[in-house]
Protein backbone atom coordinates (compact mmCIF):
# COMPACT_ATOMS: atom_id res chain seq x y z
CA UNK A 1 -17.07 -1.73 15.06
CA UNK A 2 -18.48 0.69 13.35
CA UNK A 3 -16.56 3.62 15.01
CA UNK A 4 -13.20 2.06 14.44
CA UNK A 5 -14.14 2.13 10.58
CA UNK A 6 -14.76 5.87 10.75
CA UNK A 7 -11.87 6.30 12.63
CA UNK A 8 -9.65 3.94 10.38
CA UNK A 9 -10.74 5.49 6.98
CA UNK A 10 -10.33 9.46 8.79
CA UNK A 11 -6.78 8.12 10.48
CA UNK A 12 -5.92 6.99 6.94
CA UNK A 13 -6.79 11.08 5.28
CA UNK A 14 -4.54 12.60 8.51
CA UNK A 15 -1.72 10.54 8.05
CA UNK A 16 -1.03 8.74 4.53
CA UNK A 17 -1.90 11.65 2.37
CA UNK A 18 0.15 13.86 4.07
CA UNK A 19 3.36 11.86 3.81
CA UNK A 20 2.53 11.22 0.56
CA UNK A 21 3.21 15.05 0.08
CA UNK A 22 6.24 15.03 2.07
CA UNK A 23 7.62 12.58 0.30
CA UNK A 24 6.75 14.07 -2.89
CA UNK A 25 8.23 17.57 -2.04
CA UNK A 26 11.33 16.58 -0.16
CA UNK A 27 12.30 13.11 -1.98
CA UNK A 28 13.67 13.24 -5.39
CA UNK A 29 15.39 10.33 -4.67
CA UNK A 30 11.89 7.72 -5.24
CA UNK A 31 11.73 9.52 -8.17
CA UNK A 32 15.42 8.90 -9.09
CA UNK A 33 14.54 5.15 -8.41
CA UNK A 34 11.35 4.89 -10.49
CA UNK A 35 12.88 6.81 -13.29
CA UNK A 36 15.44 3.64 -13.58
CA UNK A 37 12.88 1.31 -12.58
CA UNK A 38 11.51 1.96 -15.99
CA UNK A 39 13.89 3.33 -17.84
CA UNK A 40 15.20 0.14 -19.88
CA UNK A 41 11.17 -0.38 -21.32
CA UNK A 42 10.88 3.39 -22.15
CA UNK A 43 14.15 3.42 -23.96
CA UNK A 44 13.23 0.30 -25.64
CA UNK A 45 9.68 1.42 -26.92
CA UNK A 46 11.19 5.41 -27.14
CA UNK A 47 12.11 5.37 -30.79
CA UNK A 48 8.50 3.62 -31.88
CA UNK A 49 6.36 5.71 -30.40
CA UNK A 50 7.59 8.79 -31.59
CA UNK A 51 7.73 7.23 -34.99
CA UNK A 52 4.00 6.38 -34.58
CA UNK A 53 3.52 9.83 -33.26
CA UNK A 54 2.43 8.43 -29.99
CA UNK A 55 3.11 8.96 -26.40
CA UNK A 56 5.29 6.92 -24.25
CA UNK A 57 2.45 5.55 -21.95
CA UNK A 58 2.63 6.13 -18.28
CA UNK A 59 5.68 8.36 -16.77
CA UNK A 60 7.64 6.92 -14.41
CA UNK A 61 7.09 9.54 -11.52
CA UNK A 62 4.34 11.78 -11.16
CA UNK A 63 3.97 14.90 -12.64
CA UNK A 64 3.48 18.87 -10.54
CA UNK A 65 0.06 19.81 -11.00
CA UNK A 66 0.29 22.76 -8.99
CA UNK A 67 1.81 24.37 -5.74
CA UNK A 68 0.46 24.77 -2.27
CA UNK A 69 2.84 27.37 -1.03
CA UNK A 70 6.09 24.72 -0.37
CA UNK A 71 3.92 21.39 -0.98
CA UNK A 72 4.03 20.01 -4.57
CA UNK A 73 0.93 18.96 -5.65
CA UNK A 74 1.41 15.66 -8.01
CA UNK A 75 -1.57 14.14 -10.35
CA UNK A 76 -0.93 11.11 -8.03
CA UNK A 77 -1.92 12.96 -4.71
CA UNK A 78 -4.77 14.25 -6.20
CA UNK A 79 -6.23 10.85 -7.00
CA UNK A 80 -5.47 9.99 -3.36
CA UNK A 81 -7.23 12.79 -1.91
CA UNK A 82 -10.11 11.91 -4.20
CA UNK A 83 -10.63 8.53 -3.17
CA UNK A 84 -9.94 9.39 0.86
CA UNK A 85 -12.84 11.68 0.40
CA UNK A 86 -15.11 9.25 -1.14
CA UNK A 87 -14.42 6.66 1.19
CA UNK A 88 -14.75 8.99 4.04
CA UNK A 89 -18.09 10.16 2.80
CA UNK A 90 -19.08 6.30 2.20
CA UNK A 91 -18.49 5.41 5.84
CA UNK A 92 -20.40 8.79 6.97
CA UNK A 93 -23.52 7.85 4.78
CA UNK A 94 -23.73 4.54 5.57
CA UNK A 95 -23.38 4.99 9.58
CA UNK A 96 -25.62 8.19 9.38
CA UNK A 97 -28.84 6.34 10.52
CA UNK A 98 -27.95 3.51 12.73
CA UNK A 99 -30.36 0.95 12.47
CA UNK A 100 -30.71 -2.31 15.19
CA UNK A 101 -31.81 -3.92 12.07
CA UNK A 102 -29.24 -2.67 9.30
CA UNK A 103 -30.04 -2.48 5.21
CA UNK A 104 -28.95 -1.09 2.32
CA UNK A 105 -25.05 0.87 2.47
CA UNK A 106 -24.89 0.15 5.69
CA UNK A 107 -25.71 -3.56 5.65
CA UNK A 108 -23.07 -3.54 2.94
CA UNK A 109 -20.71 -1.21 5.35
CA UNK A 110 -20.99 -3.74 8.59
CA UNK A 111 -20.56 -6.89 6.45
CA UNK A 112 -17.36 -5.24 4.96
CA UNK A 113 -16.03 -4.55 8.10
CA UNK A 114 -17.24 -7.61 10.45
CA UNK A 115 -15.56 -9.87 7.19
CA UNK A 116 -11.98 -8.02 7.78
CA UNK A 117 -12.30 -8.23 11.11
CA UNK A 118 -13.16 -11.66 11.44
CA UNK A 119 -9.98 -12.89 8.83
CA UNK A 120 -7.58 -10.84 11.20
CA UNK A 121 -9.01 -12.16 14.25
CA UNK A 122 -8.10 -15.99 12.69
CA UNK A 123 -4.63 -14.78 11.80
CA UNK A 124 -3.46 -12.32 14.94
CA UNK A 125 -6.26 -13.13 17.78
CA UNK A 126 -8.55 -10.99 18.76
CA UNK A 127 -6.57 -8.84 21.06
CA UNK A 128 -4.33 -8.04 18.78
CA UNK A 129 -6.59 -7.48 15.67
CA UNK A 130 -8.70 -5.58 18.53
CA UNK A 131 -5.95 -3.03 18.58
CA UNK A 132 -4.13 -2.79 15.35
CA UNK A 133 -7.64 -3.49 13.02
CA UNK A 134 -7.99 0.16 12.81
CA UNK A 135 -5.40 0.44 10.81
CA UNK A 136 -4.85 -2.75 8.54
CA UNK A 137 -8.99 -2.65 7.72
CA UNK A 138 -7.60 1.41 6.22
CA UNK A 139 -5.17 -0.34 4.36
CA UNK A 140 -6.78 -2.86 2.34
CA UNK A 141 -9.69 -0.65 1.92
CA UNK A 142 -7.67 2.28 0.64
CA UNK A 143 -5.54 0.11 -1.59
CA UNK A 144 -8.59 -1.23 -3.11
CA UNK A 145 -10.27 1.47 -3.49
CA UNK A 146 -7.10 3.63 -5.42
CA UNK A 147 -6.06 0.58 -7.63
CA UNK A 148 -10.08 0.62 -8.58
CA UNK A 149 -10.34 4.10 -8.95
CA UNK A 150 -6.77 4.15 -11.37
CA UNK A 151 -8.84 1.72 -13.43
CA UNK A 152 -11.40 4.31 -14.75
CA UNK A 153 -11.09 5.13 -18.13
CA UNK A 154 -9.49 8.85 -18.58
CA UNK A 155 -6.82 7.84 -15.20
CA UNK A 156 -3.68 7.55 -16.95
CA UNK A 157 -4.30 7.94 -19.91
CA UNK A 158 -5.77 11.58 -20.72
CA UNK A 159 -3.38 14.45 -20.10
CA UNK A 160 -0.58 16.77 -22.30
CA UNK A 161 2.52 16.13 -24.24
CA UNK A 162 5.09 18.68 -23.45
CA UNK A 163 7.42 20.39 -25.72
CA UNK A 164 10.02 17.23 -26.09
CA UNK A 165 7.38 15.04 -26.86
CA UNK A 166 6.50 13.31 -23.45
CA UNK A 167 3.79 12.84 -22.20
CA UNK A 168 2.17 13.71 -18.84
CA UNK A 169 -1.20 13.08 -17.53
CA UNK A 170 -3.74 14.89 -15.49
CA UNK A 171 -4.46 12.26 -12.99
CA UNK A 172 -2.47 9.22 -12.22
CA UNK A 173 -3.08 6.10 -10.07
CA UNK A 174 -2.71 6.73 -6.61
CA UNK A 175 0.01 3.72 -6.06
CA UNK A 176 1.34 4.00 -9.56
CA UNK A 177 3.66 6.34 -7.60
CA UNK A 178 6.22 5.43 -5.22
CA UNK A 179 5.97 8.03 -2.97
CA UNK A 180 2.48 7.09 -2.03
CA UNK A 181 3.53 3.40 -1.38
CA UNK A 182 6.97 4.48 0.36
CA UNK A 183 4.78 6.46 2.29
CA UNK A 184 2.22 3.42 3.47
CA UNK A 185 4.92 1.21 4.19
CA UNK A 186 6.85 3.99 6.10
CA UNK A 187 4.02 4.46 8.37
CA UNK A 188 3.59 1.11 8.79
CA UNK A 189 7.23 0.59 9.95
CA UNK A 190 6.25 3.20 12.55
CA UNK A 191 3.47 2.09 14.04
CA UNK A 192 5.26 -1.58 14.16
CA UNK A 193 7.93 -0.31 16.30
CA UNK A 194 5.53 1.34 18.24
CA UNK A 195 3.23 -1.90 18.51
CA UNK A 196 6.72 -3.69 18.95
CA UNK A 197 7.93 -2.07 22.07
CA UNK A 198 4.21 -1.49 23.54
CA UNK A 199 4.07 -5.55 23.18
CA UNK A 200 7.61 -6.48 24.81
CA UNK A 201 9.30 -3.38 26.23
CA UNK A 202 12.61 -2.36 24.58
CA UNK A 203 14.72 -4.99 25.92
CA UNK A 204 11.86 -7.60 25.23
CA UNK A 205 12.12 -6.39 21.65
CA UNK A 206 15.99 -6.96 21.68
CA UNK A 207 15.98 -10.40 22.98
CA UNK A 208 12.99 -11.39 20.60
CA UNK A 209 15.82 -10.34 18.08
CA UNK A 210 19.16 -11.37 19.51
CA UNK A 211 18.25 -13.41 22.64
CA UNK A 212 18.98 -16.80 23.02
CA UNK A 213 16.70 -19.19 22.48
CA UNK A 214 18.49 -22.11 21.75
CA UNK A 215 19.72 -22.67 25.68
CA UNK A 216 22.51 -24.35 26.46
CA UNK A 217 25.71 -24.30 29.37
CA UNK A 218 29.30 -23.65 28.97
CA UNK A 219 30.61 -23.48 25.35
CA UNK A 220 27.98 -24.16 24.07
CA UNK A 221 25.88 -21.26 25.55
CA UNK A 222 28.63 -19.31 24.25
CA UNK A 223 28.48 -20.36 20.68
CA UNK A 224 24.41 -20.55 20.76
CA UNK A 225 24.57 -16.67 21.81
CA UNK A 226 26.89 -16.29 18.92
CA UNK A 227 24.81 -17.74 16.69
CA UNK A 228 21.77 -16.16 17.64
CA UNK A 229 23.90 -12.66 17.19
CA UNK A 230 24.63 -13.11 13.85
CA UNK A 231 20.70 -14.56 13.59
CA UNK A 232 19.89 -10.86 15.11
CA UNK A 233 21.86 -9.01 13.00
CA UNK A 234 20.16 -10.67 9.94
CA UNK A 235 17.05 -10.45 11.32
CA UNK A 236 17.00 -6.62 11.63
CA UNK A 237 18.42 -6.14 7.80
CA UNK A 238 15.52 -8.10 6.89
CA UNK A 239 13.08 -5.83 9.53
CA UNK A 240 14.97 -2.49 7.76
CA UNK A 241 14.19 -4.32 3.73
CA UNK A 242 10.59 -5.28 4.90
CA UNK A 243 9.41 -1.36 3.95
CA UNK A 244 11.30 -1.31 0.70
CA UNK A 245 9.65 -4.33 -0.53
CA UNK A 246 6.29 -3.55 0.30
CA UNK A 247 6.26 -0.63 -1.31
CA UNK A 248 8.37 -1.79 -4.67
CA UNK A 249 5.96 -4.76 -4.46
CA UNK A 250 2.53 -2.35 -5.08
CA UNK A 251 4.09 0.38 -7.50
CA UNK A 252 5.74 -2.20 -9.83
CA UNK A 253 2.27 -4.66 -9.92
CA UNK A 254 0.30 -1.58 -10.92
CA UNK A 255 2.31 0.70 -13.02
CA UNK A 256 2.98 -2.82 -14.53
CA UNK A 257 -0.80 -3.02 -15.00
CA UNK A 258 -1.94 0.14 -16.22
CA UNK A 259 1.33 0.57 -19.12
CA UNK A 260 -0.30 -2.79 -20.22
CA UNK A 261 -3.56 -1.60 -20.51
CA UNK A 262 -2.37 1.28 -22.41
CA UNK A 263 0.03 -0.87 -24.58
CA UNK A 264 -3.09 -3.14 -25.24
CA UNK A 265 -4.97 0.23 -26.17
CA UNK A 266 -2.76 1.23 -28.80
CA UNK A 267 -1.71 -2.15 -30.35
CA UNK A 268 -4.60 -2.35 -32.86
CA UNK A 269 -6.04 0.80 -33.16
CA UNK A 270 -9.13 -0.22 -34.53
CA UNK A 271 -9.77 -3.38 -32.30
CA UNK A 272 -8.50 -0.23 -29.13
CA UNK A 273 -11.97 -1.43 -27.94
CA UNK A 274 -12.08 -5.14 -26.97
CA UNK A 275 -8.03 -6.02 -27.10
CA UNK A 276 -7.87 -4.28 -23.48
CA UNK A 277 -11.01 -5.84 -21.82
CA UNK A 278 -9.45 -9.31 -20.78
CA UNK A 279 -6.31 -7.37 -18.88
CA UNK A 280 -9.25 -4.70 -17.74
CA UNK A 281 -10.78 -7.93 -15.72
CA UNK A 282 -7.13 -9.23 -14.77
CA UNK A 283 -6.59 -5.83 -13.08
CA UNK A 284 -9.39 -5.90 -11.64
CA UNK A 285 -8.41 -9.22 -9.90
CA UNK A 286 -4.88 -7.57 -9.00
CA UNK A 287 -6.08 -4.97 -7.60
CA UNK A 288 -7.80 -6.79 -4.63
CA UNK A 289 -5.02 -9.09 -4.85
CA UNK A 290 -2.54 -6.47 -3.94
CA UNK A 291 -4.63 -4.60 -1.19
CA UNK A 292 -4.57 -8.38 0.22
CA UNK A 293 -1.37 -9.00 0.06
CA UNK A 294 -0.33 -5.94 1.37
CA UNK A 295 -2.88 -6.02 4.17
CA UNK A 296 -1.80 -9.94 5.08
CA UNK A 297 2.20 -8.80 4.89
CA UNK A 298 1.56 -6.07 7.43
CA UNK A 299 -0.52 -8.07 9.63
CA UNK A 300 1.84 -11.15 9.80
CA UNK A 301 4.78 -8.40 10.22
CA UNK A 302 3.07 -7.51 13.58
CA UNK A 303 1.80 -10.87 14.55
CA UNK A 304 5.54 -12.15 14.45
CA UNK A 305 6.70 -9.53 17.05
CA UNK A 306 3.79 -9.72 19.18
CA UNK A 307 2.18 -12.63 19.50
CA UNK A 308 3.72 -13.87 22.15
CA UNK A 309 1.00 -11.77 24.38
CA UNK A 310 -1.97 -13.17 23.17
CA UNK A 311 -1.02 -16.68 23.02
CA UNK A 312 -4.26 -17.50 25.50
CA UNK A 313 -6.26 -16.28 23.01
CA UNK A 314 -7.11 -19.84 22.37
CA UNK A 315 -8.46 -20.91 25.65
CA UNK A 316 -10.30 -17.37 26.45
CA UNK A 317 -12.45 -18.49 23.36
C-alpha cells in the first residue's frame, strides 16, 4: 500500500507536469479558449478597474515566467512543480521509518491512503481499484493539494502590471490554468483506452460500444443492430467530450473561486480583511469537492468499460 503511494505521487511528477509543459509550449489554442472563457467578465469590469486604478484580477491564461531552452515556463507550472515536490517529500518522510506499529506522519500517511483505497474498492472492486488505485489516489491527492496550495495568500494575487495596465502574477493556481487540467484529463483518456482494451481486447471494446445487446431474430435483429449503431456512435462522441468536460469542469470552479476572492478583497477596502473569509472557507470546501469529483468521474469512467471482469468480486469476498 504504501509503495503504490510512492509510486502514485512520483508517476504523477513524470507524467502530469510534463504535459502540462507541452501543452503550455505547443497549445495556444487552451489559451485561445480561456481568453474567451473570460473575456465577457473582464470586459465588463475593464473600464472600473482602471478607473479605480486597480488590476483586472486573475488573467485568463498563465503568464511566461521564463524559458527552459524550447519549454515555456508559466507561473502555473511552477506552482505544480512546487506542490509535486512537497507531496513527494511528504510520502518519503512519512514511509522513511516503517514502523509495525505506525504514528505520527505516517499514521496520518496509511490512514490517507487505506481511506481512498477502501472508497474505490466499494465503487470498482478490488481488482480493479487494485490496478488503477495508483493512479486515481495521485489524482485526488494532487488536486487537493494544488487547489489548497492556490489558496495561500500572495498565489494570485501578488505579481506586476505591465505597460497597458494588466496585470500578471508571479505564481498562479496550478488548475486555474487549462493546460494543466487538459493535461490530467488527457492522460486520463490514455490510460482508459489502455485499461479499456487490456480489460476486453479491441473487438471486446467495440462490441461493448456498438454490439448488440438487445438480441433478437430476423428484422428485428436487423433493426436492434441498427439501433445499437447509432447508440455506438453516440456513445463514442460522448467517450471523445468526457476529457473536455473534465477539464472545463476544474479550471472554471477555481478560476471562478479565486477572481471571487479577489473581487471580495477589493470590494471594501477597509473591511479587505474579513469580507473574503466566508468564500476563503467555501473554497476550502470546493477544493476537496473538486479533487472528489474529479477522482469519482475518472473512476466511474473506467468502471463502466471494465467491470464486466470483476463482476465475482462479490462472491470472492
Amino acid at each position: 500500500m504504501k509503495l503504490l503511494s510512492k509510486l502514485a505521487i512520483l508517476l504523477l511528477s513524470i507524467s502530469l507536469i510534463p504535459c502540462a509543459l507541452k501543452a503550455a509550449d505547443a497549445s495556444g489554442v487552451t489559451a485561445e479558449i480561456a481568453t474567451e472563457f473570460e473575456a465577457a467578465a473582464l470586459e465588463s469590469s475593464g473600464d472600473e478597474s482602471h478607473a479605480h486604478g486597480e488590476h483586472h484580477g486573475l488573467p485568463p491564461a498563465a503568464v511566461e515566467i521564463f524559458n527552459i531552452g524550447p519549454l515555456k515556463i508559466t507561473n502555473s507550472m511552477v506552482v505544480t512543480s512546487v506542490v509535486a515536490l512537497l507531496l513527494i517529500i511528504f510520502a518519503q518522510m512519512a514511509t522513511k521509518n516503517i514502523q509495525e506499529v505506525p504514528t505520527g506522519s505516517q499514521n496520518f500517511f496509511e490512514w490517507l491512503v487505506e481511506s481512498l483505497f477502501g472508497f474505490l474498492e466499494g465503487i470498482m472492486g478490488y481488482e480493479l481499484v487494485k490496478k488503477t488505485f495508483w493512479f486515481f489516489a495521485t489524482l485526488f491527492l494532487f488536486i487537493l493539494a494544488t487547489n489548497w496550495f492556490g489558496l495561500v495568500p500572495g498565489v494570485g494575487t501578488v505579481g506586476w502590471e505591465t505597460s497597458d495596465g494588466h496585470f500578471e502574477p508571479w505564481l498562479r493556481g496550478g488548475h486555474a490554468d487549462l493546460n494543466m487540467t487538459t493535461a490530467m484529463a488527457a492522460t486520463f483518456f490514455v490510460l482508459w483506452c489502455i485499461w479499456a482494451i487490456q480489460a476486453n481486447g479491441i473487438i471486446g471494446v467495440y462490441n461493448h460500444i456498438f454490439g448488440n445487446k438487445g438480441g433478437g431474430a430476423g428484422i428485428m435483429k436487423v433493426f436492434m443492430i441498427a439501433v445499437f449503431i447509432f447508440v455506438g456512435v453516440l456513445e463514442v462522441v460522448s467517450i471523445l467530450f468526457r476529457p473536455v468536460s473534465l477539464s472545463f469542469r476544474l479550471y472554471g470552479n477555481v478560476f471562478a473561486g479565486e477572481n471571487i476572492l479577489e473581487s471580495m478583497l477589493l470590494l471594501v477596502p477597509w473591511l479587505g480583511w474579513i469580507i473574503p473569509l466566508p468564500f476563503y472557507f467555501l473554497e476550502l470546501l470546493v477544493g476537496l469537492v473538486q479533487a472528489l469529483v474529479f477522482m469519482l468521474l475518472t473512476a466511474v469512467f473506467t468502471l463502466l468499460m471494465c467491470d464486466s471482469h470483476d463482476e465475482d468480486h462479490g462472491g470472492a469476498h
